[in-house]
C-alpha atoms as a PDB file:
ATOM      1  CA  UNK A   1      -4.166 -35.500   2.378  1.00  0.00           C
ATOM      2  CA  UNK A   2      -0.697 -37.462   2.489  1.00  0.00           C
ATOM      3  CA  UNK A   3       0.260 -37.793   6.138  1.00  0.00           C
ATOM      4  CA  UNK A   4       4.204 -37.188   7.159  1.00  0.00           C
ATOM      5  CA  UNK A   5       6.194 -39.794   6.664  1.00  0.00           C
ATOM      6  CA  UNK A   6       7.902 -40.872   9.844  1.00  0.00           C
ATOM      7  CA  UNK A   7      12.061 -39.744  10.973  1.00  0.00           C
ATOM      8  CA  UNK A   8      14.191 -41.357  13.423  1.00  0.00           C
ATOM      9  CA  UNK A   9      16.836 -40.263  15.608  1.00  0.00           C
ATOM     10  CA  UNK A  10      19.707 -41.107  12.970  1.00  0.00           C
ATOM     11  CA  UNK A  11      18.153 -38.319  11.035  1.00  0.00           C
ATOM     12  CA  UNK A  12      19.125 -35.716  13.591  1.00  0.00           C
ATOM     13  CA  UNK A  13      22.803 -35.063  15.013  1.00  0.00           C
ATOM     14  CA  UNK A  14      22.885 -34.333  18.777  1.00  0.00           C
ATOM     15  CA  UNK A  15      25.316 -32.836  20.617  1.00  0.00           C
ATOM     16  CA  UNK A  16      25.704 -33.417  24.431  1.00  0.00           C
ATOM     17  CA  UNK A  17      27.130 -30.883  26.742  1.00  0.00           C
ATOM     18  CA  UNK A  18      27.182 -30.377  30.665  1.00  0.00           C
ATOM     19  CA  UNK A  19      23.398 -29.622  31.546  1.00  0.00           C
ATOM     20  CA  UNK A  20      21.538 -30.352  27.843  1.00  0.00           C
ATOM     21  CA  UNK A  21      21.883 -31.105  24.700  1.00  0.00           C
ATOM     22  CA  UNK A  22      21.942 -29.166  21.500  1.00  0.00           C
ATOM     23  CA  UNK A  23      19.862 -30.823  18.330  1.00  0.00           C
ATOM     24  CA  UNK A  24      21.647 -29.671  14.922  1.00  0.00           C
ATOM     25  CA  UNK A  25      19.648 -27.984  12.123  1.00  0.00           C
ATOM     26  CA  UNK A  26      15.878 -28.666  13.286  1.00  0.00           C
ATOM     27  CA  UNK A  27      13.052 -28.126  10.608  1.00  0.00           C
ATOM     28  CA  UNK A  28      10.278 -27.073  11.150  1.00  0.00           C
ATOM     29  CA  UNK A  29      10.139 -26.182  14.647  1.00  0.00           C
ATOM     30  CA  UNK A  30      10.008 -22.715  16.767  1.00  0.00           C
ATOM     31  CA  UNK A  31       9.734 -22.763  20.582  1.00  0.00           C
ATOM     32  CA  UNK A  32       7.483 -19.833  20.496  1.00  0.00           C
ATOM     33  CA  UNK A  33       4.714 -21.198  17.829  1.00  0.00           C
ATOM     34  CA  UNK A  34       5.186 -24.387  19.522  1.00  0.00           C
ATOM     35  CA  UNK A  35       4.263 -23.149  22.921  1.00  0.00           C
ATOM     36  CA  UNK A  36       1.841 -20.001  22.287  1.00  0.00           C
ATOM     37  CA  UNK A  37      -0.517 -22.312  20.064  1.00  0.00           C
ATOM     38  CA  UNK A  38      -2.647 -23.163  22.538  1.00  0.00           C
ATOM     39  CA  UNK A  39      -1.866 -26.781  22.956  1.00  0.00           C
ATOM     40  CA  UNK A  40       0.172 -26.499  26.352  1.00  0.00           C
ATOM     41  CA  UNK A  41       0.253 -24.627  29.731  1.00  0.00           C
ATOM     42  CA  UNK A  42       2.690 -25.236  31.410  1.00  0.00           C
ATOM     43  CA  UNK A  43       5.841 -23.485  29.255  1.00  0.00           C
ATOM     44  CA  UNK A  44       6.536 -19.987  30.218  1.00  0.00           C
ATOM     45  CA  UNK A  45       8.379 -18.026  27.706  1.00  0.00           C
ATOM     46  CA  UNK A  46      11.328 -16.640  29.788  1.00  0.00           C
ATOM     47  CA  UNK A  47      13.529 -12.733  29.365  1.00  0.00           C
ATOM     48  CA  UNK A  48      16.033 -14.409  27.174  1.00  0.00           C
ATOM     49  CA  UNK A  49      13.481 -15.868  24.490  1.00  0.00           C
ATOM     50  CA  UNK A  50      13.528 -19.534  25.566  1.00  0.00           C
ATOM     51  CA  UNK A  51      10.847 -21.586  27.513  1.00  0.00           C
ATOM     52  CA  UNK A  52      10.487 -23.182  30.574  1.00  0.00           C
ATOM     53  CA  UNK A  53       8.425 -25.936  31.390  1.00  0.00           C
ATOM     54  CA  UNK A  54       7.186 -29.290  32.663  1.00  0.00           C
ATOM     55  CA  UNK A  55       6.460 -32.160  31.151  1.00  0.00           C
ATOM     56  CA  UNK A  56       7.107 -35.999  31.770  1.00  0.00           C
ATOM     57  CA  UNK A  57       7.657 -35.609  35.159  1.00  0.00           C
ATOM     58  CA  UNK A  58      10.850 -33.419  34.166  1.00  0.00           C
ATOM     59  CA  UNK A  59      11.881 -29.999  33.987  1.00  0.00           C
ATOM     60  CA  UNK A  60      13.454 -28.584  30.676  1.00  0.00           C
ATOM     61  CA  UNK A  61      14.554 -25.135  29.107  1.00  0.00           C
ATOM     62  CA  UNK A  62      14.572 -25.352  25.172  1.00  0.00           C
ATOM     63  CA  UNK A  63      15.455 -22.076  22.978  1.00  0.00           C
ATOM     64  CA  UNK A  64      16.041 -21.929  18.911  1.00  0.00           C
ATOM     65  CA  UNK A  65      19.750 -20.780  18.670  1.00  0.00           C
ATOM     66  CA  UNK A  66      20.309 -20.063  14.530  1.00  0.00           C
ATOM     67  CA  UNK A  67      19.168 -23.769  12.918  1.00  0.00           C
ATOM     68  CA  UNK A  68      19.963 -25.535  15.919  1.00  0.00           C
ATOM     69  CA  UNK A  69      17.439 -26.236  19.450  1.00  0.00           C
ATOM     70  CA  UNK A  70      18.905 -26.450  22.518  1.00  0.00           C
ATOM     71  CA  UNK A  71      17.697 -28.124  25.264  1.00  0.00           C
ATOM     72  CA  UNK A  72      18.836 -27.483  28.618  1.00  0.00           C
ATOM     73  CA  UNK A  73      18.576 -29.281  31.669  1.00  0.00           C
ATOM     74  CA  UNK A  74      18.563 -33.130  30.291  1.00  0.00           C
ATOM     75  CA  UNK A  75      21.102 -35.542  28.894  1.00  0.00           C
ATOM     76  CA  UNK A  76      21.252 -38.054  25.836  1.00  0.00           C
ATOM     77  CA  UNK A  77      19.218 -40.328  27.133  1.00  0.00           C
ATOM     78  CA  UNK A  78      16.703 -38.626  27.610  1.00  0.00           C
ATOM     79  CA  UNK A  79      16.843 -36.553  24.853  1.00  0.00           C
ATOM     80  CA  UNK A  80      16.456 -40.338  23.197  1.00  0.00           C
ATOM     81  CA  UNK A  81      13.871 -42.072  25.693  1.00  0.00           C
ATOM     82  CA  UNK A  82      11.765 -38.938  26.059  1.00  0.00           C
ATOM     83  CA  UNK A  83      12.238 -35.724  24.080  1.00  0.00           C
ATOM     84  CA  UNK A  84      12.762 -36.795  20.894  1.00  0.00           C
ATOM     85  CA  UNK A  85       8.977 -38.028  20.900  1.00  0.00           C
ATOM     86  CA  UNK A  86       7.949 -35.176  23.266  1.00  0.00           C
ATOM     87  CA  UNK A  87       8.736 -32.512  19.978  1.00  0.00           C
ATOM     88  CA  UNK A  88       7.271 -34.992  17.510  1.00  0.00           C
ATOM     89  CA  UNK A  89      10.484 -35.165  15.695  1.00  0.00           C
ATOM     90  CA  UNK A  90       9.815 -38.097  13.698  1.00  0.00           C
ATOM     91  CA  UNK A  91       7.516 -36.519  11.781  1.00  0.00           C
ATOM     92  CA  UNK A  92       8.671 -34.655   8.702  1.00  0.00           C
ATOM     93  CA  UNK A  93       6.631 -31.771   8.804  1.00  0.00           C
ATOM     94  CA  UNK A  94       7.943 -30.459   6.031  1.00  0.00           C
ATOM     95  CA  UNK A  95       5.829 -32.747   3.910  1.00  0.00           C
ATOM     96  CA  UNK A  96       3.140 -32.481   5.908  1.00  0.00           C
ATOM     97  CA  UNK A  97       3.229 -28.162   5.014  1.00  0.00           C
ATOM     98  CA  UNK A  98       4.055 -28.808   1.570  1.00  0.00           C
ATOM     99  CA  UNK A  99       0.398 -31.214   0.963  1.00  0.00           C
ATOM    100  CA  UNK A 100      -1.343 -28.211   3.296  1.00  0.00           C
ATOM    101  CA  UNK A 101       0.077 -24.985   0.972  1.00  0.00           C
ATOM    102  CA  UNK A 102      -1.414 -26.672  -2.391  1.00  0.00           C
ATOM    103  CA  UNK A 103      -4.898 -27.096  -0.321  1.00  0.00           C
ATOM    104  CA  UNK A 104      -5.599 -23.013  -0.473  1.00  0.00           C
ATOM    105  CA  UNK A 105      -4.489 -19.444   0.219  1.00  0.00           C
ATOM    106  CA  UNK A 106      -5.742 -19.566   3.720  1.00  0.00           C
ATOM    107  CA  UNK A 107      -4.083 -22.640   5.079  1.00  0.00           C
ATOM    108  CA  UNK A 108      -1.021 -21.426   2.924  1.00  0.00           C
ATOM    109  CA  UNK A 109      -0.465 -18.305   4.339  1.00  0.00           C
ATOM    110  CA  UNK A 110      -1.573 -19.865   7.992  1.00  0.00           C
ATOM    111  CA  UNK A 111       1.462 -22.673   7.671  1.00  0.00           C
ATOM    112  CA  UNK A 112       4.029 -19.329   6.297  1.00  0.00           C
ATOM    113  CA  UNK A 113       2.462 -17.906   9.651  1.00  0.00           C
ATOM    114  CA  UNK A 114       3.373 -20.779  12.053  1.00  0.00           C
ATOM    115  CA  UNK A 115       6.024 -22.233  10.155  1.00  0.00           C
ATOM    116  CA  UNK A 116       7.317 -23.864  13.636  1.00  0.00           C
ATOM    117  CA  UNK A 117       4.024 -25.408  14.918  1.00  0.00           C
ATOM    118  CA  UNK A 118       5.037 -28.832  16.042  1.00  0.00           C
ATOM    119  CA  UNK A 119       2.205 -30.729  18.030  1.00  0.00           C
ATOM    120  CA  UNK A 120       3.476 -31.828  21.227  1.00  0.00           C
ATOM    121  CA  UNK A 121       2.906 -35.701  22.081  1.00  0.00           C
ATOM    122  CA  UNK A 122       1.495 -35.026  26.066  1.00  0.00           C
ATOM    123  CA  UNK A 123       0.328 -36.950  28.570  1.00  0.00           C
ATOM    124  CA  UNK A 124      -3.245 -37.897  27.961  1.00  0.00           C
ATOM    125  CA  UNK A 125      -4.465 -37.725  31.783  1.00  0.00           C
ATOM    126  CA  UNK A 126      -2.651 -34.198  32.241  1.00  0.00           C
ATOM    127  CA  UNK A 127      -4.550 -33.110  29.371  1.00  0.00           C
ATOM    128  CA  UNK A 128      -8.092 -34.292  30.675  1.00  0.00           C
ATOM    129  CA  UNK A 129      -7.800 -32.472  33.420  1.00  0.00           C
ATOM    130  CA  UNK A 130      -5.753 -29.315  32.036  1.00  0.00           C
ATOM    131  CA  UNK A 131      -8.762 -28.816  28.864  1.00  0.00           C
ATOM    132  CA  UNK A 132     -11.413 -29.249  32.162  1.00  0.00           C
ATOM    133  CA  UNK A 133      -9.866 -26.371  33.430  1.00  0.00           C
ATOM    134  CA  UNK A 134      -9.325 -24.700  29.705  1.00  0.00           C
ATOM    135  CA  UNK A 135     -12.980 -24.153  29.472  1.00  0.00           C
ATOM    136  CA  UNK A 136     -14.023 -21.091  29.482  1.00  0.00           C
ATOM    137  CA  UNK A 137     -11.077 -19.534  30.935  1.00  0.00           C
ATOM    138  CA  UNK A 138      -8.382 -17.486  30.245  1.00  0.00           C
ATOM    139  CA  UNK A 139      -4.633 -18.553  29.586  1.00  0.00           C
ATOM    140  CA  UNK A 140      -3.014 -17.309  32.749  1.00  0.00           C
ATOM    141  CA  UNK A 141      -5.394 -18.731  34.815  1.00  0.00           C
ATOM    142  CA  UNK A 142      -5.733 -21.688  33.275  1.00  0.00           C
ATOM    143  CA  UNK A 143      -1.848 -21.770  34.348  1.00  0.00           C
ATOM    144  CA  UNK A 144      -2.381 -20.373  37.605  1.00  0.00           C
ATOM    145  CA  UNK A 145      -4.952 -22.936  38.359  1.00  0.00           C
ATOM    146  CA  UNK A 146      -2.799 -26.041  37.380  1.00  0.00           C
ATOM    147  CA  UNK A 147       0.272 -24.969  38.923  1.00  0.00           C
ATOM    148  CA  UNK A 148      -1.882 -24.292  41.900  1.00  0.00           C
ATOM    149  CA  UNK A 149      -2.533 -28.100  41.927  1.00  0.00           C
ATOM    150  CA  UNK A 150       0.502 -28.835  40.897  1.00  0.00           C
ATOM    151  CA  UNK A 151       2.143 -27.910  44.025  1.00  0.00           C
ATOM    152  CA  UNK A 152      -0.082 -28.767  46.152  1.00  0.00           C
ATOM    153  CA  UNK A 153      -0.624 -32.206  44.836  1.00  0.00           C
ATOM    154  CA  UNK A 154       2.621 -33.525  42.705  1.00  0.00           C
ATOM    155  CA  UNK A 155       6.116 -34.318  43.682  1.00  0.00           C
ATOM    156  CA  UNK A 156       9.108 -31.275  43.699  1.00  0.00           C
ATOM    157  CA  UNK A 157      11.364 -32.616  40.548  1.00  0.00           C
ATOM    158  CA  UNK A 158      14.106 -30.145  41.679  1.00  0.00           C
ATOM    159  CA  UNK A 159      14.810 -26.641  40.985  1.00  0.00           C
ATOM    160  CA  UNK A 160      15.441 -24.496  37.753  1.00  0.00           C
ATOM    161  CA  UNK A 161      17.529 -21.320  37.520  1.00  0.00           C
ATOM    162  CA  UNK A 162      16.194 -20.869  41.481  1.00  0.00           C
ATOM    163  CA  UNK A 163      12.648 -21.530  40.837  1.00  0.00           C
ATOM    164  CA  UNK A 164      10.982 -24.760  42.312  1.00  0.00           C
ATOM    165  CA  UNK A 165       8.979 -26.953  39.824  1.00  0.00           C
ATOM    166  CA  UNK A 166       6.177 -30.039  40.677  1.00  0.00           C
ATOM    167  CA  UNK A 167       5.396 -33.003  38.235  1.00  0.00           C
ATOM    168  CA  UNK A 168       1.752 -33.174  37.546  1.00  0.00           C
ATOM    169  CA  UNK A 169      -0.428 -35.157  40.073  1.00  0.00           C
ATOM    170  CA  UNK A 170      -1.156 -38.659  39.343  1.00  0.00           C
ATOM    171  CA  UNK A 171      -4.721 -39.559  39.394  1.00  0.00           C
ATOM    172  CA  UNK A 172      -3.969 -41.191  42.590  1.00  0.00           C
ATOM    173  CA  UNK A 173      -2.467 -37.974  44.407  1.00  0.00           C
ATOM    174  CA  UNK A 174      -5.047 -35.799  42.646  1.00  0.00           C
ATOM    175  CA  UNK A 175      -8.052 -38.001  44.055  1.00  0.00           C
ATOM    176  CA  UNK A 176      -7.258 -37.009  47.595  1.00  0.00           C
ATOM    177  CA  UNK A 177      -8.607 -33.194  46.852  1.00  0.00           C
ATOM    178  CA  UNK A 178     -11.820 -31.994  48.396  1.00  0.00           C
ATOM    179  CA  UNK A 179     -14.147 -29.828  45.997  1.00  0.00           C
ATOM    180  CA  UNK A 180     -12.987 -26.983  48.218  1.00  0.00           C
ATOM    181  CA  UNK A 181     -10.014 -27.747  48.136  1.00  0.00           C
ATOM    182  CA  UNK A 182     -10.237 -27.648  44.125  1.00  0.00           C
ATOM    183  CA  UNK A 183     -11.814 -24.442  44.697  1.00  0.00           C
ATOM    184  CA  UNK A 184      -8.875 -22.726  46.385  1.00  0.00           C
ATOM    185  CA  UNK A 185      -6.795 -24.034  43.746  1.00  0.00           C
ATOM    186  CA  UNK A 186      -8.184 -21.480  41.630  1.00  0.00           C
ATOM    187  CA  UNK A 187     -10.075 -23.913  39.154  1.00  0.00           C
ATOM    188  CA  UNK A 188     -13.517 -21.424  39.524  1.00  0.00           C
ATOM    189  CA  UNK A 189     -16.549 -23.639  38.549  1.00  0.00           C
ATOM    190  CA  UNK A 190     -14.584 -26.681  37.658  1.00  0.00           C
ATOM    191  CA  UNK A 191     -13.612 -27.739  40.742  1.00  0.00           C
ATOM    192  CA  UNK A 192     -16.610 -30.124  40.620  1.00  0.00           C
ATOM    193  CA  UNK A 193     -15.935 -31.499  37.592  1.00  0.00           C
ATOM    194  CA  UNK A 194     -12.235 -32.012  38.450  1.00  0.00           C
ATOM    195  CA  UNK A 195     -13.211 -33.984  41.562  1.00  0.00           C
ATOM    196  CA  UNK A 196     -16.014 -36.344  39.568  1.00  0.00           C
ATOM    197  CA  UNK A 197     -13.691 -36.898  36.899  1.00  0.00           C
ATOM    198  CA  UNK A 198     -10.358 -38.012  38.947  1.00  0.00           C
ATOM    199  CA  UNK A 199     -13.353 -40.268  41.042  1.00  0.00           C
ATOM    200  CA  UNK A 200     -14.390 -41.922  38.171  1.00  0.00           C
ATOM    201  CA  UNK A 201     -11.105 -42.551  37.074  1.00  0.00           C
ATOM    202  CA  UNK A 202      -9.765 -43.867  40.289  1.00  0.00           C
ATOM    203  CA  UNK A 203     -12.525 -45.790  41.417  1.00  0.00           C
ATOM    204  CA  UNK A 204     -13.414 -47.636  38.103  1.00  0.00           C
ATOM    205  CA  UNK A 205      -9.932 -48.227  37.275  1.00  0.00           C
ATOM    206  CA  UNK A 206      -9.875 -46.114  34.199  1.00  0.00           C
ATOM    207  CA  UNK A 207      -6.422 -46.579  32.347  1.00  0.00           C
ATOM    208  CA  UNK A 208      -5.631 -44.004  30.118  1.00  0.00           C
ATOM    209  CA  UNK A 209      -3.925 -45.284  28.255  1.00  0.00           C
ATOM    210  CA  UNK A 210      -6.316 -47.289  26.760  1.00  0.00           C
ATOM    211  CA  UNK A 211      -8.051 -44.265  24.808  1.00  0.00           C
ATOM    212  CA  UNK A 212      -4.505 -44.072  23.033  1.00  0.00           C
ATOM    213  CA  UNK A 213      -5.338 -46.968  21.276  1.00  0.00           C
ATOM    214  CA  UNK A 214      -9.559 -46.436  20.488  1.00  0.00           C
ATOM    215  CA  UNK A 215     -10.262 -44.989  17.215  1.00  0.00           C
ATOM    216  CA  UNK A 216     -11.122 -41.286  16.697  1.00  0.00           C
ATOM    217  CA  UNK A 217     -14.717 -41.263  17.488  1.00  0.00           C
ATOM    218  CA  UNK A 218     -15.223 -43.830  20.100  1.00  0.00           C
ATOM    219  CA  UNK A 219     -12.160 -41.824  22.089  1.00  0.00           C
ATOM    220  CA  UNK A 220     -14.276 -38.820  21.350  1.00  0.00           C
ATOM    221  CA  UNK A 221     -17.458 -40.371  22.712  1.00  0.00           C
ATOM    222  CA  UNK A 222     -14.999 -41.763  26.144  1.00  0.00           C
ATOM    223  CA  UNK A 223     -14.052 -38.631  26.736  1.00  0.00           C
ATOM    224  CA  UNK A 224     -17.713 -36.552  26.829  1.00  0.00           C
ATOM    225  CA  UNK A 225     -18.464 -39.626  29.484  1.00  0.00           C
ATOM    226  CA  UNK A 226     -16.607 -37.378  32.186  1.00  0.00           C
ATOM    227  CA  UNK A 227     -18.135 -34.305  33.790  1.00  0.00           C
ATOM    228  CA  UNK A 228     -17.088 -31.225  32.233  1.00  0.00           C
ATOM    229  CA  UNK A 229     -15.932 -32.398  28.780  1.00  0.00           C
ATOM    230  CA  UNK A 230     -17.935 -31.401  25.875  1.00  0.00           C
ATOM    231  CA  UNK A 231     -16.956 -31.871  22.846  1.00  0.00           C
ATOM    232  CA  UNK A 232     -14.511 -28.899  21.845  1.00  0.00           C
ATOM    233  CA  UNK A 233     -12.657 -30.302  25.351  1.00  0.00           C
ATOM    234  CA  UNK A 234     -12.914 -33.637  24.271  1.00  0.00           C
ATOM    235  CA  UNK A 235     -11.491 -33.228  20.735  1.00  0.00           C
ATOM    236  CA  UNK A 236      -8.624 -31.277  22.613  1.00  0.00           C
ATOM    237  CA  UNK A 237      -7.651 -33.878  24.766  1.00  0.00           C
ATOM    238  CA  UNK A 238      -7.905 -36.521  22.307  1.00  0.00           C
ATOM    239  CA  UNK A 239      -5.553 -34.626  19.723  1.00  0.00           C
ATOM    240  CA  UNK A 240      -2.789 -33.286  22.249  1.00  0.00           C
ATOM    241  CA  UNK A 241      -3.147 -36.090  24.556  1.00  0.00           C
ATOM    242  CA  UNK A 242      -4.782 -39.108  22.721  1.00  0.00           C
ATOM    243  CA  UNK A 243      -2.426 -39.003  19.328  1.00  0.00           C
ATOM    244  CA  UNK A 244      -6.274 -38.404  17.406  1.00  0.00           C
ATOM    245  CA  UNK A 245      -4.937 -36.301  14.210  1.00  0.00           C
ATOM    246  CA  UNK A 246      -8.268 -35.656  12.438  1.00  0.00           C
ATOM    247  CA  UNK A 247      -9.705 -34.474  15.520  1.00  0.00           C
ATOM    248  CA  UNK A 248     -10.459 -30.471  15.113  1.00  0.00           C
ATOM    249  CA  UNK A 249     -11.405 -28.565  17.925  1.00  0.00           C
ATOM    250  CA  UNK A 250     -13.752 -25.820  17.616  1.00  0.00           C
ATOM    251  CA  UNK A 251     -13.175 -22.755  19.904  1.00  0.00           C
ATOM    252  CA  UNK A 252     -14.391 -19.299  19.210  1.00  0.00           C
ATOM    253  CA  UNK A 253     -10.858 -18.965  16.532  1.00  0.00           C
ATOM    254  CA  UNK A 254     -11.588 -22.084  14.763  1.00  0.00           C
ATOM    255  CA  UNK A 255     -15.506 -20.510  14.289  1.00  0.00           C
ATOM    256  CA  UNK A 256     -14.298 -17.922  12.930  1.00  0.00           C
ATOM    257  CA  UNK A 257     -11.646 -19.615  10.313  1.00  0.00           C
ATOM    258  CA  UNK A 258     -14.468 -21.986   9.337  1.00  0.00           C
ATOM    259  CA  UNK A 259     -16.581 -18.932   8.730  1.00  0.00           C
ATOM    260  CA  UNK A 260     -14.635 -16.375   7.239  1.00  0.00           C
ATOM    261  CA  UNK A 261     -12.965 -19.250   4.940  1.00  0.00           C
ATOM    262  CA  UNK A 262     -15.070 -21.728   4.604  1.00  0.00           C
ATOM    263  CA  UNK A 263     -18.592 -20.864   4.049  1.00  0.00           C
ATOM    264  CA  UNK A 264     -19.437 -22.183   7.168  1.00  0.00           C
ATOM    265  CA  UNK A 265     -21.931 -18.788   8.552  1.00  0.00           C
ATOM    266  CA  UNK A 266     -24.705 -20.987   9.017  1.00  0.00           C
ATOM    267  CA  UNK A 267     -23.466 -24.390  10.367  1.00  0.00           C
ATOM    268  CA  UNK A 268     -23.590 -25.296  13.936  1.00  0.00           C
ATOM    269  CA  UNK A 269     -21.110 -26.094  16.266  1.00  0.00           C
ATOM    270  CA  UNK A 270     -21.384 -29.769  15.744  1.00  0.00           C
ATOM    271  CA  UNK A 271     -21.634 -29.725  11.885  1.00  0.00           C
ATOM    272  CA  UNK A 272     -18.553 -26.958  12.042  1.00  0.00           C
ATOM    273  CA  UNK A 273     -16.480 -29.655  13.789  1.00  0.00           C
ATOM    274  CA  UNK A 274     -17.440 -32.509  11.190  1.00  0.00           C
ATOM    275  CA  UNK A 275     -16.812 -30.041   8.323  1.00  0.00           C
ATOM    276  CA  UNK A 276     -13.311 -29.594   9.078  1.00  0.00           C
ATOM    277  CA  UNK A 277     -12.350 -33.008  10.083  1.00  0.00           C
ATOM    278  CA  UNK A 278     -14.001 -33.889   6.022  1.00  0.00           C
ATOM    279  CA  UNK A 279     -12.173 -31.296   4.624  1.00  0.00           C
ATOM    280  CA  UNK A 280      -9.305 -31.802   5.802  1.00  0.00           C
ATOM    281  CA  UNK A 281      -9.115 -35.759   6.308  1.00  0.00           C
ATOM    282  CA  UNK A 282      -6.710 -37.504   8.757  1.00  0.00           C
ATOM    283  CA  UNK A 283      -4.380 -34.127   9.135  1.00  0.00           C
ATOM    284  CA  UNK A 284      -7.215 -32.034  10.347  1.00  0.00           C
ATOM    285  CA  UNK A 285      -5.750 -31.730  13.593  1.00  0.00           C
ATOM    286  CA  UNK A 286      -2.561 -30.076  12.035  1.00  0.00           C
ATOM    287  CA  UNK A 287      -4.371 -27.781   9.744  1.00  0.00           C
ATOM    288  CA  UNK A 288      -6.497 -26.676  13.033  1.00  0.00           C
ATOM    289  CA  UNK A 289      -3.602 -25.834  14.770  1.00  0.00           C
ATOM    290  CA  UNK A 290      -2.082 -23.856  11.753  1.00  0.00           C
ATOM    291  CA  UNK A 291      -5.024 -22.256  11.402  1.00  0.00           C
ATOM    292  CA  UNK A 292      -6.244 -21.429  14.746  1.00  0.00           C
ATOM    293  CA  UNK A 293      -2.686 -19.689  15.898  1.00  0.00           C
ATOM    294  CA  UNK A 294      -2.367 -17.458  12.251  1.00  0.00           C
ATOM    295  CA  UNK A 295      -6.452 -16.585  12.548  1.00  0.00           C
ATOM    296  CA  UNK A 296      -5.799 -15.615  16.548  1.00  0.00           C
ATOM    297  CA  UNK A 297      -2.638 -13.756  16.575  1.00  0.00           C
ATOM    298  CA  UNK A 298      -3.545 -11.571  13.830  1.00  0.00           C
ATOM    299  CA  UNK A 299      -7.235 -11.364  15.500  1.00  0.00           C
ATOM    300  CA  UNK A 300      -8.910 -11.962  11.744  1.00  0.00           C
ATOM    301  CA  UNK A 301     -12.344 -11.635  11.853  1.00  0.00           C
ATOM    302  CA  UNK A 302     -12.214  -9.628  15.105  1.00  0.00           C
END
């Protein structure tokens, strides 16, 4: 598989205004496949079709107007320092969907499906902790739970349209939380493995950024180390918030692509999740994410 060759921000014209900035003619990239994939949590789709969120210690709005995304709430520079990697916009996924309709029907009509799926470049630490509290758990929840922590452990960044938004605690802020106080958080069972795995961060001087530059499977293996992260968590966090591209998560969707697809009835979890990184090589992360959102929303193989 031929990975996307790489942009840069002369590629794109970009319009400033008085609260954002509007990016001209964007390929490749729809707020609502971008945000209902499964890869993020904290982006609420809002009454006039755009999304709210946090990320990078900032609050934005983004919307598709025609060709062109607008995001409000910023500047240039940041649109420069932060956003344009953010959105992944120096990837041309274009390419990257062309290679994937010429693999087979399936992963054809999933990229016609979710044209717009961009994969979001997060913060790795958020996403340890936000995949902890993934497991086994249903979206709003999951979104309850971490802006439940949010606000009780980050920093206000200001308000939005009237609404107050926090930055997501540092490991720092997050290791002052009790197990109770976890609890009450709404984090169910995981409030344990919360607590152990912002300890073992904080007191063994974990930086995380250091699984950013490991190789697939030794991030993989780093990541199961901490309590609550098995290996459909793990492969999570390393491909939204590690940069690990042939990692491919296996959740109850994915089983089901692999085995109504792939002739994959009789594999196990384990051997699904090697499988599809094989097949599809050092883009298996993209064609998970493709595949995942098109099998899901149209509930094939319910």
């Amino acid at each position: 598989m031929i990975i996307s060759e790489v942009k840069n921000l002369d590629d794109y014209v970009v319009n400033e205004y008085e609260t954002g900035v509007i990016v001209k003619d964007v390929k490749d990239f729809d707020p609502v496949h971008i945000f209902d994939c499964g890869q993020c949590f904290r982006w609420i789709g809002e009454e006039d079709g755009s999304y709210t969120g946090v990320a990078m210690g900032k609050v934005i709005n983004v919307k598709r107007d025609g060709k062109d995304i607008v995001i409000d709430n910023t500047n240039l520079k940041d649109f420069k320092n932060i956003w344009f990697e953010y959105f992944d916009l120096g990837r041309d996924y274009s390419l990257l969907k062309k290679e994937f309709v010429k693999f087979d029907e399936n992963l054809k009509n999933a990229v016609d499906f979710g044209w717009g799926i961009r994969l979001l470049q997060q913060d790795g630490w958020e996403m340890i902790i936000s995949f902890i509290i993934s497991s086994n758990n249903r979206i709003p929840m999951i979104q309850r739970a971490i802006n439940n922590i949010c606000q009780r452990y980050g920093k206000c960044i200001g308000e939005y349209r009237g609404k107050k938004y926090y930055s997501f605690p540092d490991p720092k802020e997050l290791s002052v939380a009790t197990v109770e106080e976890l609890r009450d958080c709404k984090t169910g069972f995981r409030d344990k493995y919360i607590y152990s795995t912002t300890k073992d961060i904080v007191e063994n001087n974990i930086n995380i950024n250091d699984f950013l530059e490991m190789d697939s499977e030794t991030c993989h293996k780093e990541l199961m180390k901490f309590k609550g992260v098995g290996a459909k968590v793990a492969d999570c966090i390393a491909l939204f918030g590690m940069r690990k591209y042939n990692s491919f998560p296996v959740d109850v969707w994915v089983k089901r692509v692999m085995q109504e697809f792939y002739n994959a009835k009789e594999m196990s979890l384990p051997k699904m999740r090697k499988y599809g990184m094989d097949l599809f090589g050092d883009d298996a992360g993209f064609a998970q994410q493709y595949l995942f959102y098109y099998v899901r929303e149209l509930e094939i193989g319910k």
